[in-house]
N, C-alpha and C. Protein backbone atom coordinates (compact mmCIF):
# COMPACT_ATOMS: atom_id res chain seq x y z
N UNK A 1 77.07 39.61 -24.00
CA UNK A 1 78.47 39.83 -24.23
C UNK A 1 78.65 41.25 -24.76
N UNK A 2 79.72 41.77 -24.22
CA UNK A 2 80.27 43.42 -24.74
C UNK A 2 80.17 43.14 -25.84
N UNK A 3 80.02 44.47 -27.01
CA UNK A 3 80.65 44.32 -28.60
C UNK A 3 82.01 44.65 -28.58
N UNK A 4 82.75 44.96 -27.67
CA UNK A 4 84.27 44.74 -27.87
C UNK A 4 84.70 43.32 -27.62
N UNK A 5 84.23 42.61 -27.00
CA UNK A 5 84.38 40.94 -25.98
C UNK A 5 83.82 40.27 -27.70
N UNK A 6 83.09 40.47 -28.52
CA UNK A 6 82.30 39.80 -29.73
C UNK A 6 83.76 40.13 -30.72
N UNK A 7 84.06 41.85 -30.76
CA UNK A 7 84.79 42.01 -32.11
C UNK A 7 86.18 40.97 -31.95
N UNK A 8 86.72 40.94 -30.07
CA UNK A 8 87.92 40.36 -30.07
C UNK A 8 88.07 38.94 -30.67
N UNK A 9 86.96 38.62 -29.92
CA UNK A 9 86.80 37.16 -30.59
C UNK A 9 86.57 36.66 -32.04
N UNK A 10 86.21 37.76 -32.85
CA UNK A 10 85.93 37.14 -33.65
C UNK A 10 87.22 37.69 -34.29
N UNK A 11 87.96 38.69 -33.97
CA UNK A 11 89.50 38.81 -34.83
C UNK A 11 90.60 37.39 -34.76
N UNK A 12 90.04 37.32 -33.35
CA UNK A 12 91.05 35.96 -32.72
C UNK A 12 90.86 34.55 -34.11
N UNK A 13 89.41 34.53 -33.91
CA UNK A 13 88.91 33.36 -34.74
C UNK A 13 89.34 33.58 -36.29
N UNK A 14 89.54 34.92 -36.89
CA UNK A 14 89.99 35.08 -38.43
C UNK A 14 91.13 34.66 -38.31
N UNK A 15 92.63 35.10 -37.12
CA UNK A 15 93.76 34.91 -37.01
C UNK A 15 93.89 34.24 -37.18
N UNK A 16 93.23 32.76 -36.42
CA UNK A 16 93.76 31.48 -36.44
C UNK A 16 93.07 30.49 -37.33
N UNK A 17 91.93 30.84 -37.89
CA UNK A 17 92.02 30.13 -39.63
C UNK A 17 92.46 30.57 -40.65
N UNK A 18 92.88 31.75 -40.55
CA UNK A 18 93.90 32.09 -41.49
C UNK A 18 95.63 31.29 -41.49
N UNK A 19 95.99 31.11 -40.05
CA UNK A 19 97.09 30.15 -39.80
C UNK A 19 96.82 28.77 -40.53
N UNK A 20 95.61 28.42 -39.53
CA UNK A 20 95.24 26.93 -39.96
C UNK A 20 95.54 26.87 -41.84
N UNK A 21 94.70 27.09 -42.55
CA UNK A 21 94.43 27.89 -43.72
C UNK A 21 96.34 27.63 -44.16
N UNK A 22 97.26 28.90 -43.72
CA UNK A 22 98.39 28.50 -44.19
C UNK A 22 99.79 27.38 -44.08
N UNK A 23 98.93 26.65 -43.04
CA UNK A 23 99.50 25.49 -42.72
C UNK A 23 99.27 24.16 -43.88
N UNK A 24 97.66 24.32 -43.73
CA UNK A 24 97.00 23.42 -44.79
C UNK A 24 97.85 24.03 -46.53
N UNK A 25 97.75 24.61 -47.00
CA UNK A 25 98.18 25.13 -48.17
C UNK A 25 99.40 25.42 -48.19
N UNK A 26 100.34 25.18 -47.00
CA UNK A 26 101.73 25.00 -47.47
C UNK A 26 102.11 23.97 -48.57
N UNK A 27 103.70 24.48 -49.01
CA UNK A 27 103.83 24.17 -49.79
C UNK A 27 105.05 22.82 -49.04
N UNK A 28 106.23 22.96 -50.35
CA UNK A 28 107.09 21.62 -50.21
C UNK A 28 107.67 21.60 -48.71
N UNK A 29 108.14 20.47 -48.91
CA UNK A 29 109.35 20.05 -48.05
C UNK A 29 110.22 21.50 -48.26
N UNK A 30 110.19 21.42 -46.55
CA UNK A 30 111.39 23.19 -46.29
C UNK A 30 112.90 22.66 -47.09
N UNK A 31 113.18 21.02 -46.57
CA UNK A 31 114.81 20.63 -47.62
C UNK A 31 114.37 19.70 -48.34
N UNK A 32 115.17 20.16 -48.94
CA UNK A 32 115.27 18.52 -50.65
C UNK A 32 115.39 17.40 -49.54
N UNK A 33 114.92 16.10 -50.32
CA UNK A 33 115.08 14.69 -49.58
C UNK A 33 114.87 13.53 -50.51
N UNK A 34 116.03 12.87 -50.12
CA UNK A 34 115.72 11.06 -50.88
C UNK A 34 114.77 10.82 -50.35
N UNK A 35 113.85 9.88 -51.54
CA UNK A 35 113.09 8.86 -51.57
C UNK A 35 112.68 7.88 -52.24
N UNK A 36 111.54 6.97 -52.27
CA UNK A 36 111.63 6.33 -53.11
C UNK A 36 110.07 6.22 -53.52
N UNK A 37 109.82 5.89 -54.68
CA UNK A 37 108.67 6.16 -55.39
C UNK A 37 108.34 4.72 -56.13
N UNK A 38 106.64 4.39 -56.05
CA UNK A 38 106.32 3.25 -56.97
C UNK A 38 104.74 3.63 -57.79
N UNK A 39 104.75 3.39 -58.77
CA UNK A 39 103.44 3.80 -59.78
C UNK A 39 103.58 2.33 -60.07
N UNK A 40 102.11 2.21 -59.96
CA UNK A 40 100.92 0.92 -59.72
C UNK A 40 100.05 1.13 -61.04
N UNK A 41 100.72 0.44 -62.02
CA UNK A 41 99.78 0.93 -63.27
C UNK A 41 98.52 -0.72 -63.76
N UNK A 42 99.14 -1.15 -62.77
CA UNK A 42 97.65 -2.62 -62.91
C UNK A 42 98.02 -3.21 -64.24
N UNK A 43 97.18 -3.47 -64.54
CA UNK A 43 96.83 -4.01 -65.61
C UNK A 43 96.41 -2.83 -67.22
N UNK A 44 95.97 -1.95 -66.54
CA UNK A 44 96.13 -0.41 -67.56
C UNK A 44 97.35 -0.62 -68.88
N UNK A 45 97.06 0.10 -69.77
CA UNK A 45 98.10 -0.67 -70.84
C UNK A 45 99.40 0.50 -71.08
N UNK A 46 99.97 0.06 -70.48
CA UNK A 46 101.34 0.90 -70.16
C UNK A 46 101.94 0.34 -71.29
N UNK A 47 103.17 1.78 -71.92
CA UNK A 47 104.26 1.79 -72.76
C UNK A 47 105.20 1.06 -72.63
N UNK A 48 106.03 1.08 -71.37
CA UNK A 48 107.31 0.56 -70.76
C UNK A 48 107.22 -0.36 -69.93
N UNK A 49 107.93 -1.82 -70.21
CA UNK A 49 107.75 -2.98 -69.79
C UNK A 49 106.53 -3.41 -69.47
N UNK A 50 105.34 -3.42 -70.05
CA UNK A 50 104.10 -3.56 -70.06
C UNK A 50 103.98 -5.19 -68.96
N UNK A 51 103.15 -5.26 -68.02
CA UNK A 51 102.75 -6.82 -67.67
C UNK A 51 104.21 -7.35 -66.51
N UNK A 52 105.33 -6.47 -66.39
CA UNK A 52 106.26 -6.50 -65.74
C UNK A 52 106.68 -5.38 -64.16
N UNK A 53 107.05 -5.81 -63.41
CA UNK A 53 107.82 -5.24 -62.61
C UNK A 53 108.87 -4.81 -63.02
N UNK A 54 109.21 -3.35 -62.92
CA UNK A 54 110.81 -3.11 -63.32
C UNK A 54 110.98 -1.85 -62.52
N UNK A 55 112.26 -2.40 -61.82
CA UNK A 55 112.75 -1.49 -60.73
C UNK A 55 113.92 -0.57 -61.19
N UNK A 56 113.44 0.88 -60.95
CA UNK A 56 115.30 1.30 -61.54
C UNK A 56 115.95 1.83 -59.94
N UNK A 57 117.15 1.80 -60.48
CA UNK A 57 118.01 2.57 -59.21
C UNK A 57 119.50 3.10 -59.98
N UNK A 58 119.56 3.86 -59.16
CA UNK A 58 121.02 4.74 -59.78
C UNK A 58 122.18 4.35 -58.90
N UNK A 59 123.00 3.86 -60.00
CA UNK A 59 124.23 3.20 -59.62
C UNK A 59 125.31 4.10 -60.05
N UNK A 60 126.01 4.75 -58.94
CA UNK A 60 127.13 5.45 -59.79
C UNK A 60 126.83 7.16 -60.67
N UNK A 61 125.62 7.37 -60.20
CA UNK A 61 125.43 8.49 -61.30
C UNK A 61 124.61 8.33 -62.67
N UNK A 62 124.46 6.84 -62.78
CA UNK A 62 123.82 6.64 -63.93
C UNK A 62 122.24 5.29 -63.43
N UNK A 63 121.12 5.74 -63.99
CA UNK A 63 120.04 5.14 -63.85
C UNK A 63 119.90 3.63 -65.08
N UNK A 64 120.02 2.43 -64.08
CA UNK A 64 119.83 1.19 -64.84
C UNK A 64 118.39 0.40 -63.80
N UNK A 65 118.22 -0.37 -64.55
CA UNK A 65 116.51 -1.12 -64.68
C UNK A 65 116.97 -2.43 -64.45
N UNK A 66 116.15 -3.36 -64.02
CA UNK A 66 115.85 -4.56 -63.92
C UNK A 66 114.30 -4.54 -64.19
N UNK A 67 114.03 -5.77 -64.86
CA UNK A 67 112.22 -6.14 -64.41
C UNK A 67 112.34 -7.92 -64.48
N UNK A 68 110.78 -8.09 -64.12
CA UNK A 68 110.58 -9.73 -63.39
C UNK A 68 109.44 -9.22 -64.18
N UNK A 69 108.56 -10.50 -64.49
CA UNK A 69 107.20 -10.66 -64.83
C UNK A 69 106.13 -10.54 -63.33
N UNK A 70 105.26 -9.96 -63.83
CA UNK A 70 104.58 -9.44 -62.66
C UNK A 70 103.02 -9.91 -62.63
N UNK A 71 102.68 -10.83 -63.55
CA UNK A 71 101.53 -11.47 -63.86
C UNK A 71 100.93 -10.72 -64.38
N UNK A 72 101.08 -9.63 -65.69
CA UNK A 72 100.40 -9.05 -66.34
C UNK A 72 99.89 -7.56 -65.70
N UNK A 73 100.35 -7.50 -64.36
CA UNK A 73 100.38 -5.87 -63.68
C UNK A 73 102.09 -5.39 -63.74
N UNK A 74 101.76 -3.76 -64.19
CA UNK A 74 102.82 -3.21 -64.55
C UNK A 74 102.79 -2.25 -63.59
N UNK A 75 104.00 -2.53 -62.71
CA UNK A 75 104.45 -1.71 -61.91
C UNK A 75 105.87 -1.36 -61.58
N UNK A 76 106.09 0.11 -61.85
CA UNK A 76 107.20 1.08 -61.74
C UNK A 76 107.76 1.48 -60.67
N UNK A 77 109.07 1.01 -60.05
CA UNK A 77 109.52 1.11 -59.01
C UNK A 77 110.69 2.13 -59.00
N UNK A 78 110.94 3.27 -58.44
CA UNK A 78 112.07 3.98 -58.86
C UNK A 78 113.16 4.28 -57.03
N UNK A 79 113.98 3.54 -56.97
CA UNK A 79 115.21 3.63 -55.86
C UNK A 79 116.03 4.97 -55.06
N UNK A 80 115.78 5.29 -54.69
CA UNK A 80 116.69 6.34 -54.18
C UNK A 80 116.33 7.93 -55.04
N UNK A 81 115.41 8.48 -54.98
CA UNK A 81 115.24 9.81 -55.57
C UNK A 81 115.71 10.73 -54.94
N UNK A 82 116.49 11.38 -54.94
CA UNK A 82 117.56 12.30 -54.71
C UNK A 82 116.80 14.10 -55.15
N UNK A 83 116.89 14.87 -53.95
CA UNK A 83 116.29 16.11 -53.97
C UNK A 83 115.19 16.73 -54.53
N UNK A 84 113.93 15.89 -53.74
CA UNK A 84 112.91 15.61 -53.88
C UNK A 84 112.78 16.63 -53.00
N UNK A 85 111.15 17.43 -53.15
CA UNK A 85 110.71 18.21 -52.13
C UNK A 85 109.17 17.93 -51.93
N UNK A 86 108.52 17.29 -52.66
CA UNK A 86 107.26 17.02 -53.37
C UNK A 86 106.65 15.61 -53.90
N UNK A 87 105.52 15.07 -53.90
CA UNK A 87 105.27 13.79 -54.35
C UNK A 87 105.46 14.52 -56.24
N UNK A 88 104.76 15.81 -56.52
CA UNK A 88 105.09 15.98 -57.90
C UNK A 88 106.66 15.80 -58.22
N UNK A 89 107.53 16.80 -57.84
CA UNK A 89 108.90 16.56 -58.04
C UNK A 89 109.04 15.01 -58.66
N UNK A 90 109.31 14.01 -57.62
CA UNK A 90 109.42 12.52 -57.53
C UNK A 90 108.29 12.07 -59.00
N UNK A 91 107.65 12.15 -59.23
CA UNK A 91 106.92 12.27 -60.38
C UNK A 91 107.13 12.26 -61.55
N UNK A 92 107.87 13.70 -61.82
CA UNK A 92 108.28 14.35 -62.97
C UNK A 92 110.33 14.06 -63.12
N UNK A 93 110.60 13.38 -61.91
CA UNK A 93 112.15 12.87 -61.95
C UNK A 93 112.23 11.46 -62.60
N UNK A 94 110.94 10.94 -62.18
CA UNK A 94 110.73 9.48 -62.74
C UNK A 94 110.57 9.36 -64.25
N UNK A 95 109.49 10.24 -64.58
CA UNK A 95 109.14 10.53 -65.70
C UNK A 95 110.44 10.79 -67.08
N UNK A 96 111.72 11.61 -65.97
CA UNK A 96 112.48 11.96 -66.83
C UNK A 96 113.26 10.54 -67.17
N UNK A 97 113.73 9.69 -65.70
CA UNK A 97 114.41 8.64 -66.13
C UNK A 97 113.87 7.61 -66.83
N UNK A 98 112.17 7.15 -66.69
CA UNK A 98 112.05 6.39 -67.36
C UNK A 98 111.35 6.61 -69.07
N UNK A 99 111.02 8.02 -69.27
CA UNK A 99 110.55 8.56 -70.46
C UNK A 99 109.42 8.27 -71.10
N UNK A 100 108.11 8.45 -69.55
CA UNK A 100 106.88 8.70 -69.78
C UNK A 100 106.39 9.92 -69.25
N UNK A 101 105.07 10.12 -70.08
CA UNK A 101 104.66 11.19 -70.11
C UNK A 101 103.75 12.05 -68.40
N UNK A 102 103.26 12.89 -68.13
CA UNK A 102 102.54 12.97 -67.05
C UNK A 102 101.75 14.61 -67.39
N UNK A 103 100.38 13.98 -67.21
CA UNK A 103 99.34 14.88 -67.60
C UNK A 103 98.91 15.78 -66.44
N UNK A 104 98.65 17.35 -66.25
CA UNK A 104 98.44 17.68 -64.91
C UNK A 104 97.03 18.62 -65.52
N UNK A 105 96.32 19.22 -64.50
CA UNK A 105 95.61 20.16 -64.18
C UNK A 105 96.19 21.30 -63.13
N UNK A 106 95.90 22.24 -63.50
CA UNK A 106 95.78 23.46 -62.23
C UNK A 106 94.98 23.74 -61.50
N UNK A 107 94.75 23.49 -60.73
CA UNK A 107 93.21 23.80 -59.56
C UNK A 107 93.94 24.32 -58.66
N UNK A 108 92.95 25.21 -58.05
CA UNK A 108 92.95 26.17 -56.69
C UNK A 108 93.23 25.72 -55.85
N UNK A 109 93.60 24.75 -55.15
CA UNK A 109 94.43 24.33 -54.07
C UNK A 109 95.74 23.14 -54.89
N UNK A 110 95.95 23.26 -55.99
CA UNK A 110 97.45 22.86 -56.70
C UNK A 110 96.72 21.82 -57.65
N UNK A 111 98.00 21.63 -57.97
CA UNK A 111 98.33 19.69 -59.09
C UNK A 111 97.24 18.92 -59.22
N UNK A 112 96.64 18.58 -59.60
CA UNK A 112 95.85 17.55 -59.96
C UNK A 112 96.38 16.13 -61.44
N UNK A 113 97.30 15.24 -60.96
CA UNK A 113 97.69 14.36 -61.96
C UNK A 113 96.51 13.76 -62.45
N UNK A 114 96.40 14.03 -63.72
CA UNK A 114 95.56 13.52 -64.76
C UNK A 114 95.56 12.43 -65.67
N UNK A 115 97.00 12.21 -65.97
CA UNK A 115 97.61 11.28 -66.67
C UNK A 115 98.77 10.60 -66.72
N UNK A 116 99.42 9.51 -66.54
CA UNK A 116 100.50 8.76 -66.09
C UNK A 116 100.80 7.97 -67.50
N UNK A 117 101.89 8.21 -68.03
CA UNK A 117 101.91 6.84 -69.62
C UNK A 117 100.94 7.20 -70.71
N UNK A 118 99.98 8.57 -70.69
CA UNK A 118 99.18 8.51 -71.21
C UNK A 118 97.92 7.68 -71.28
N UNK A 119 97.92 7.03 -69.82
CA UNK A 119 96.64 6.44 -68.82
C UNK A 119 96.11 7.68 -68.58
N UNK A 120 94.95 8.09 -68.56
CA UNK A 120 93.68 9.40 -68.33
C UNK A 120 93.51 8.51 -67.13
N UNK A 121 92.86 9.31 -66.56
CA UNK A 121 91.54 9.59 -64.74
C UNK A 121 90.53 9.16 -65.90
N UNK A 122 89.80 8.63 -65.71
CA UNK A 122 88.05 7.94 -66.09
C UNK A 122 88.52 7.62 -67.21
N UNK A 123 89.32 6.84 -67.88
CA UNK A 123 89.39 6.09 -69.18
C UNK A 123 87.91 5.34 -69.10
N UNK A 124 87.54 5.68 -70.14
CA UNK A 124 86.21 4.71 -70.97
C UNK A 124 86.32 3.27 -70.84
N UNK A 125 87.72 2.95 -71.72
CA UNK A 125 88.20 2.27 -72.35
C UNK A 125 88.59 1.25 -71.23
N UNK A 126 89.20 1.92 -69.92
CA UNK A 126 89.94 0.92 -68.47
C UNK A 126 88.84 0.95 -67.65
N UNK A 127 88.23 -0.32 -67.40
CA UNK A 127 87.22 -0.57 -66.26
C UNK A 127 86.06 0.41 -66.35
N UNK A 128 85.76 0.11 -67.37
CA UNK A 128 84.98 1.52 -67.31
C UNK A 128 84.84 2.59 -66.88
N UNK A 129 86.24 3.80 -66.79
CA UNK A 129 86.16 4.44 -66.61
C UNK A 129 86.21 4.93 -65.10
N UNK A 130 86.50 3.96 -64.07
CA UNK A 130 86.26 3.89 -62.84
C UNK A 130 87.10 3.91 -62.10
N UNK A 131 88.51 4.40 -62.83
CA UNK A 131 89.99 4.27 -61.90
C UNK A 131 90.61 5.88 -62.24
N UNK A 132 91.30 6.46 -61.13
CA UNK A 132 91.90 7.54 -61.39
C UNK A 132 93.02 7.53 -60.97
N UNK A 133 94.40 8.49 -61.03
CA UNK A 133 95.06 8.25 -60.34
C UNK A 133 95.16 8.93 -58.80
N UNK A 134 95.98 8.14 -57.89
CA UNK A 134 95.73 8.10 -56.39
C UNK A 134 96.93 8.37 -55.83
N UNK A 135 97.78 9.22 -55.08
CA UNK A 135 98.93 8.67 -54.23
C UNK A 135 98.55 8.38 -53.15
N UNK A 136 99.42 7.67 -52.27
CA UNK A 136 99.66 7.83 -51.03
C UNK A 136 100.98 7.95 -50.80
N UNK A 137 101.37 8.49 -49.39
CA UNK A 137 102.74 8.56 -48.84
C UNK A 137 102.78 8.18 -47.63
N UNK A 138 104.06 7.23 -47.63
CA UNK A 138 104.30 6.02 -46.31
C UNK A 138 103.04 5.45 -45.97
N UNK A 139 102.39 5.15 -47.12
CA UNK A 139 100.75 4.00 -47.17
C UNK A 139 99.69 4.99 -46.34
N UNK A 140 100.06 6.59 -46.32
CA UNK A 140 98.27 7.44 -45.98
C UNK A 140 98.28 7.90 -47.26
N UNK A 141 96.59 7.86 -47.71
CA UNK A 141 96.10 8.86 -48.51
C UNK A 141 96.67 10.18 -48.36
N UNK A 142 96.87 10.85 -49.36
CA UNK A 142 97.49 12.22 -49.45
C UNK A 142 96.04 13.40 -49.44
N UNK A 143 95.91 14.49 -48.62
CA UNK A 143 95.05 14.72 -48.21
C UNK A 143 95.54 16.35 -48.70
N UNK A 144 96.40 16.62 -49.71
CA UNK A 144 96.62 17.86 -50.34
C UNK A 144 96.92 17.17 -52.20
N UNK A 145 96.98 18.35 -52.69
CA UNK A 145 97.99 18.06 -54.22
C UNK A 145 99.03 17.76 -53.73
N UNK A 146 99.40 17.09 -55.03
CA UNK A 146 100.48 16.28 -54.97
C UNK A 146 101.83 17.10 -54.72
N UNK A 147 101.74 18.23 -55.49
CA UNK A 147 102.98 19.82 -55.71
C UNK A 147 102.88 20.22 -54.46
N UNK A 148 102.28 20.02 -53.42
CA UNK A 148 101.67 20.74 -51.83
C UNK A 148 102.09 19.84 -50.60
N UNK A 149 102.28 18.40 -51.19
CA UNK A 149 102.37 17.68 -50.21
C UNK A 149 103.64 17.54 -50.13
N UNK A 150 104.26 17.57 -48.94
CA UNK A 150 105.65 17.36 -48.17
C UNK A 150 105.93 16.31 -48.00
N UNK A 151 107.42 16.08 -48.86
CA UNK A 151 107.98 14.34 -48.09
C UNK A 151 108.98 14.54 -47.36
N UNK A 152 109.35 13.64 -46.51
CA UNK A 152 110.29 13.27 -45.78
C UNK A 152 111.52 12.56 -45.86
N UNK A 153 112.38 12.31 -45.30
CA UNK A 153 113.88 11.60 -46.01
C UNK A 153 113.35 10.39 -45.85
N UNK A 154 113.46 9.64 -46.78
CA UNK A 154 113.22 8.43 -47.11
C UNK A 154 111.79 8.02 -46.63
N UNK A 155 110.81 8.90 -47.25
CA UNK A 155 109.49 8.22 -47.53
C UNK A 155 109.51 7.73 -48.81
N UNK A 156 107.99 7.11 -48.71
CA UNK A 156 107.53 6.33 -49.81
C UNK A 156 106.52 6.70 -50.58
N UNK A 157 106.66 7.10 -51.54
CA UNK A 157 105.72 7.64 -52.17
C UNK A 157 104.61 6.59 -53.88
N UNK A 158 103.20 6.30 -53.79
CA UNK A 158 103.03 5.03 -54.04
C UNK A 158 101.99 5.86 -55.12
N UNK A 159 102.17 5.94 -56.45
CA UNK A 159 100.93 6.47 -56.85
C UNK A 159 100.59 4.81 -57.42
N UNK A 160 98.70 5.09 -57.62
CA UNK A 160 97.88 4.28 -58.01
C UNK A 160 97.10 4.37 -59.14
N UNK A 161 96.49 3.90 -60.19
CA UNK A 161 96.01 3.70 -60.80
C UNK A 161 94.65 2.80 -60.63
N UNK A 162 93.39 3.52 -59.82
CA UNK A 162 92.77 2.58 -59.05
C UNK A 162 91.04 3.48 -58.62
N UNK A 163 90.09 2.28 -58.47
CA UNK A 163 89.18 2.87 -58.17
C UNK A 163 88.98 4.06 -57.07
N UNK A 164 88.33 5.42 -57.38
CA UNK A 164 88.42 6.11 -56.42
C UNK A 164 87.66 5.96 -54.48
N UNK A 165 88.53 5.78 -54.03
CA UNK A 165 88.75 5.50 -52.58
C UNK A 165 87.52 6.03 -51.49
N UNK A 166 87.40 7.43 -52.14
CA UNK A 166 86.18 8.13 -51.59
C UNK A 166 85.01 7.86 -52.77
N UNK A 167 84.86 7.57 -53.34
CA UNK A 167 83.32 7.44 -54.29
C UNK A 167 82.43 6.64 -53.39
């Protein structure tokens, strides 16, 4: 092969993992979007309605709750999230209405949620240590950070509290 036929190709090949590259590491949703969001806190010993289901939704401008007993798993259901761009966004909106906490990291490709309720990733103390938290969106594994990953109008966004998936 020519060394001009080698250099083209190999400019070609930087071009287009550099694309690839900024496709992968995009960021939010190009528009805000409703959705709806559920955190799966198990059996983990949650603050708010502990051992219950409790769903909120905004009626009118203002955020009200229901819960059911849930057999001792506590799970957070939040209705209609309104100008969402992000599984973080949806996150930190929940957080505000229902007034728990959320622990992050910064890493080189984004967000890393660390803590939900003041539930840690490898609690000692929960299952030994063997559950982290997980999203998925519209039931796939999320395959970026959470601040990176793009939702759609009326997806579903499901974080977990749960053994890690790939271990």
């Amino acid at each position: 092969m020519k060394k001009s036929t080698t250099i083209l190709t190999a400019a070609v090949l930087v071009i287009v993992m550099g694309l690839l590259l900024a496709v992968y590491l995009q960021g939010n949703a190009s528009q805000p979007v409703s959705a709806d969001m559920t955190i799966e806190l198990y059996d983990a010993p949650a603050t708010i309605h502990r051992g219950n289901k409790t769903v909120w939704t905004n009626d009118g401008g203002e955020w009200t709750y229901t819960t059911e007993d849930n057999g001792g798993n506590t799970t957070w259901v939040f209705k209609g999230l309104t100008n969402m761009t992000s599984s973080y966004d949806m996150l930190m909106a929940a957080s505000s209405i229902a007034g728990f906490t959320v622990g992050t990291e910064n890493q080189t490709l984004g967000l890393l949620v660390t803590a939900i309720d003041g539930i840690e990733n490898n609690d000692p103390a929960i299952s030994d240590g063997e559950r982290a938290w997980q999203f998925l969106v519209d039931g796939d594994y999320a395959n970026r950070a959470c601040n990176k990953y793009p939702i759609s109008e009326g997806s579903e966004v499901t974080w977990r509290y749960m053994t890690n998936q790939f271990g």
